[in-house]
N, C-alpha and C. Protein backbone atom coordinates (compact mmCIF):
# COMPACT_ATOMS: atom_id res chain seq x y z
N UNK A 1 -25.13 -17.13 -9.49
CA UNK A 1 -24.32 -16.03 -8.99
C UNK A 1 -24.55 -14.81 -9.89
N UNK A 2 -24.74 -13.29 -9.17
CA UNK A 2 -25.07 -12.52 -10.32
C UNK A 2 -23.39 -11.84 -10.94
N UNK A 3 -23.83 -11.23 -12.07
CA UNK A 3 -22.96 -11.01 -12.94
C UNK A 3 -22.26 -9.94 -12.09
N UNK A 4 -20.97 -9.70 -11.64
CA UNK A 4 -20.25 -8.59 -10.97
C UNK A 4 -20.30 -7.58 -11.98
N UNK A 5 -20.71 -7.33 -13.43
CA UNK A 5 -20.45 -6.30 -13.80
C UNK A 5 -21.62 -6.01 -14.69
N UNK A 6 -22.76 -6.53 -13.86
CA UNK A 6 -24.32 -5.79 -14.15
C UNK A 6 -24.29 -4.04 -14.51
N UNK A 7 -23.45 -3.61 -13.49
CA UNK A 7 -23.76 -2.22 -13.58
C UNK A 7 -22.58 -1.42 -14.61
N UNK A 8 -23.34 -0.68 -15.60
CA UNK A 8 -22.56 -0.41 -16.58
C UNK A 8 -21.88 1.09 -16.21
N UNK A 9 -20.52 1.00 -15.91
CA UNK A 9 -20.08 2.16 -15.29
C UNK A 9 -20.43 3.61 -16.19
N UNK A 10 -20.07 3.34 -17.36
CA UNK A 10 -19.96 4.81 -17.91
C UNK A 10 -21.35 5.64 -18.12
N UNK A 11 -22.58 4.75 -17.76
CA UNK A 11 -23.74 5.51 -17.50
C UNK A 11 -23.91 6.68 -16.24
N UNK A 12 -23.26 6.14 -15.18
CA UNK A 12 -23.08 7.10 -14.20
C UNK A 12 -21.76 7.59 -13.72
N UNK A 13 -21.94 8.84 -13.00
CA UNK A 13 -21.10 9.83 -12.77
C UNK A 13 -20.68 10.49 -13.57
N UNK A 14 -19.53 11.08 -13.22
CA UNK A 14 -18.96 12.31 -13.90
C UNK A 14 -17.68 11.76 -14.75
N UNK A 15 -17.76 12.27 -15.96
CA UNK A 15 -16.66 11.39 -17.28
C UNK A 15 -15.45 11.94 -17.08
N UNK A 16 -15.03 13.01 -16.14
CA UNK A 16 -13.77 13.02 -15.63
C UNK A 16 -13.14 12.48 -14.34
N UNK A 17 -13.85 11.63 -13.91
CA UNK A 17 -13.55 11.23 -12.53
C UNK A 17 -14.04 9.69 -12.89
N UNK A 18 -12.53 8.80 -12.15
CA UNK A 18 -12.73 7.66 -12.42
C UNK A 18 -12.92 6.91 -10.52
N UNK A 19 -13.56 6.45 -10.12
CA UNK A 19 -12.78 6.09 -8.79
C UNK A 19 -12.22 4.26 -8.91
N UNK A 20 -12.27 4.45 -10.30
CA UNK A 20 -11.44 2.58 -10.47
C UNK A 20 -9.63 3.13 -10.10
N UNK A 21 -9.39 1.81 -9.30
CA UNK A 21 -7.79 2.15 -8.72
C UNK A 21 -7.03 1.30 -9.76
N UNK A 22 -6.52 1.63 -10.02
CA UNK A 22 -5.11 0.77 -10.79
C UNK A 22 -4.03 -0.41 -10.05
N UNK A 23 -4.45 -1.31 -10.05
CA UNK A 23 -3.43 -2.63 -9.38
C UNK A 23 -2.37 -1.94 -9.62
N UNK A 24 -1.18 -2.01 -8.31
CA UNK A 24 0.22 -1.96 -8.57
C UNK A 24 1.00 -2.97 -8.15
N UNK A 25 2.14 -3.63 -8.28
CA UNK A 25 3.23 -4.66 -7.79
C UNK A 25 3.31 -3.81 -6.87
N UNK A 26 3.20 -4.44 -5.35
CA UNK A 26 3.77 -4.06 -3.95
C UNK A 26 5.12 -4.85 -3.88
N UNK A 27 5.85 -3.51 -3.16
CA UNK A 27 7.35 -3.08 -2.81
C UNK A 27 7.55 -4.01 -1.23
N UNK A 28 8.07 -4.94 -1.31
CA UNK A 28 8.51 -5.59 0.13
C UNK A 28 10.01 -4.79 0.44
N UNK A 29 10.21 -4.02 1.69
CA UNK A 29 11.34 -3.83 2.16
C UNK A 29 11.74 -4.55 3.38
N UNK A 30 12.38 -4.82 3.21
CA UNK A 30 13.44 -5.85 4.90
C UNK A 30 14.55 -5.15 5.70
N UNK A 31 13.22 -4.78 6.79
CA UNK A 31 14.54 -3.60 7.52
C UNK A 31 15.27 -4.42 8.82
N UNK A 32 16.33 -3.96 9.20
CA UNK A 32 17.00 -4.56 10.36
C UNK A 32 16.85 -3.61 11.95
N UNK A 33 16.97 -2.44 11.50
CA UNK A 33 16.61 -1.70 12.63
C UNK A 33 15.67 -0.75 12.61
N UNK A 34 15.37 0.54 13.63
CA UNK A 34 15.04 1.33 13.44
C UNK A 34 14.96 2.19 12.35
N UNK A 35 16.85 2.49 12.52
CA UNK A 35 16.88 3.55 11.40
C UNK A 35 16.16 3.47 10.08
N UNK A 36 16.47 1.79 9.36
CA UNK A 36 15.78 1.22 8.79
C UNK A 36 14.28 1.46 8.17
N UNK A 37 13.97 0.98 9.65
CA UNK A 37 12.32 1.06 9.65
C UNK A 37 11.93 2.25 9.35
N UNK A 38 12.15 3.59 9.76
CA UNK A 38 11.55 5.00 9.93
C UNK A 38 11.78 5.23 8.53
N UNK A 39 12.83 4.71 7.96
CA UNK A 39 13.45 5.50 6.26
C UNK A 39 12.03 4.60 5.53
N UNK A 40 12.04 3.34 5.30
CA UNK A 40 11.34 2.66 4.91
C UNK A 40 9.54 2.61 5.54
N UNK A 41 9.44 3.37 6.30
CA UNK A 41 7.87 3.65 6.82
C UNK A 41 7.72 4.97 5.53
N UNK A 42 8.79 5.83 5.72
CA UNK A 42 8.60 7.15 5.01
C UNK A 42 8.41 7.36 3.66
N UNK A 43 9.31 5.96 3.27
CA UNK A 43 9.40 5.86 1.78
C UNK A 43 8.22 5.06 1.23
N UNK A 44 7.34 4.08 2.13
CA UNK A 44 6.41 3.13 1.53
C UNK A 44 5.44 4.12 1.16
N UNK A 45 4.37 3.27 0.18
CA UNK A 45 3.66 3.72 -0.35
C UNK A 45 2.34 2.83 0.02
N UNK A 46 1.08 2.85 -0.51
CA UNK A 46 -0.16 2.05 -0.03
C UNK A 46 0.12 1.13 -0.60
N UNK A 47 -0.07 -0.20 -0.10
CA UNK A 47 -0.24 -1.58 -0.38
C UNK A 47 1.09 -2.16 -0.21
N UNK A 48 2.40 -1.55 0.11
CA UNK A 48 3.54 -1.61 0.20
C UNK A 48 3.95 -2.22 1.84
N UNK A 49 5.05 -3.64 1.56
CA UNK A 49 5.34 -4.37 2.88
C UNK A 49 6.66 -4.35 3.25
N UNK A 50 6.41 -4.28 4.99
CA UNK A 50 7.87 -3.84 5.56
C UNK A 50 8.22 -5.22 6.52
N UNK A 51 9.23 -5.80 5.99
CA UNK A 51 9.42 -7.21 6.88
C UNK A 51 10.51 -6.64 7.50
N UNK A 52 10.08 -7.00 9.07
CA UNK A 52 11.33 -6.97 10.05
C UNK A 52 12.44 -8.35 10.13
N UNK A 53 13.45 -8.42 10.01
CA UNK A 53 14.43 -8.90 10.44
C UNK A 53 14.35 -9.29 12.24
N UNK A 54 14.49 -11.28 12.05
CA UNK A 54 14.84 -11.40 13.50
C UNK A 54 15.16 -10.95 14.69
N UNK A 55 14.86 -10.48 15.59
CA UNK A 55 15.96 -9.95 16.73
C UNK A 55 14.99 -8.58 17.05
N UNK A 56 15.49 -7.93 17.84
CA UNK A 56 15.31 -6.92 18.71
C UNK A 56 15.63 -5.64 18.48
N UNK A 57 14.52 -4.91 17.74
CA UNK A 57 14.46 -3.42 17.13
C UNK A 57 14.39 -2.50 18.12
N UNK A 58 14.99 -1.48 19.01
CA UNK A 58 15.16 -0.55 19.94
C UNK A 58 14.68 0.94 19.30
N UNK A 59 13.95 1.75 19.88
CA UNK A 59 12.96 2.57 19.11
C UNK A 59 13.86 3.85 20.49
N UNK A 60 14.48 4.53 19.93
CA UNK A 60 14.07 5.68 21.10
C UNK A 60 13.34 6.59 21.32
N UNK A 61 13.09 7.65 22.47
CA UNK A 61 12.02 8.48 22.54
C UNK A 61 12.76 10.01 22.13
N UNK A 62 12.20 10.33 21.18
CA UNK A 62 13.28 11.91 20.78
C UNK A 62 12.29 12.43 21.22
């Protein structure tokens, strides 16, 4: 298997720009309704999970 880290990063690119991402702990929220959901769509962030609650979420059309 080859070595995943053959390639020695700091030879290339530019020494102010990293494009390595930083692992974060993802945020599980548990919404029950709508209202819920829309606050918690708005507030998530990338890699961040929205568990619905059992039952029957009603969405209206504004």
């Amino acid at each position: 298997m080859p070595d995943p880290n053959i390639l020695d990063k700091s030879k290339y690119g530019a020494s102010w720009y990293s494009n390595e991402i930083a692992v974060k702990e993802a945020n599980i929220f548990t919404v029950a309704n709508s209202e819920e959901l829309q606050s918690k769509i708005n507030e998530a962030q990338n890699g961040d999970i929205i568990a619905l609650n059992a039952g029957v979420i009603k969405f209206l059309n504004r």
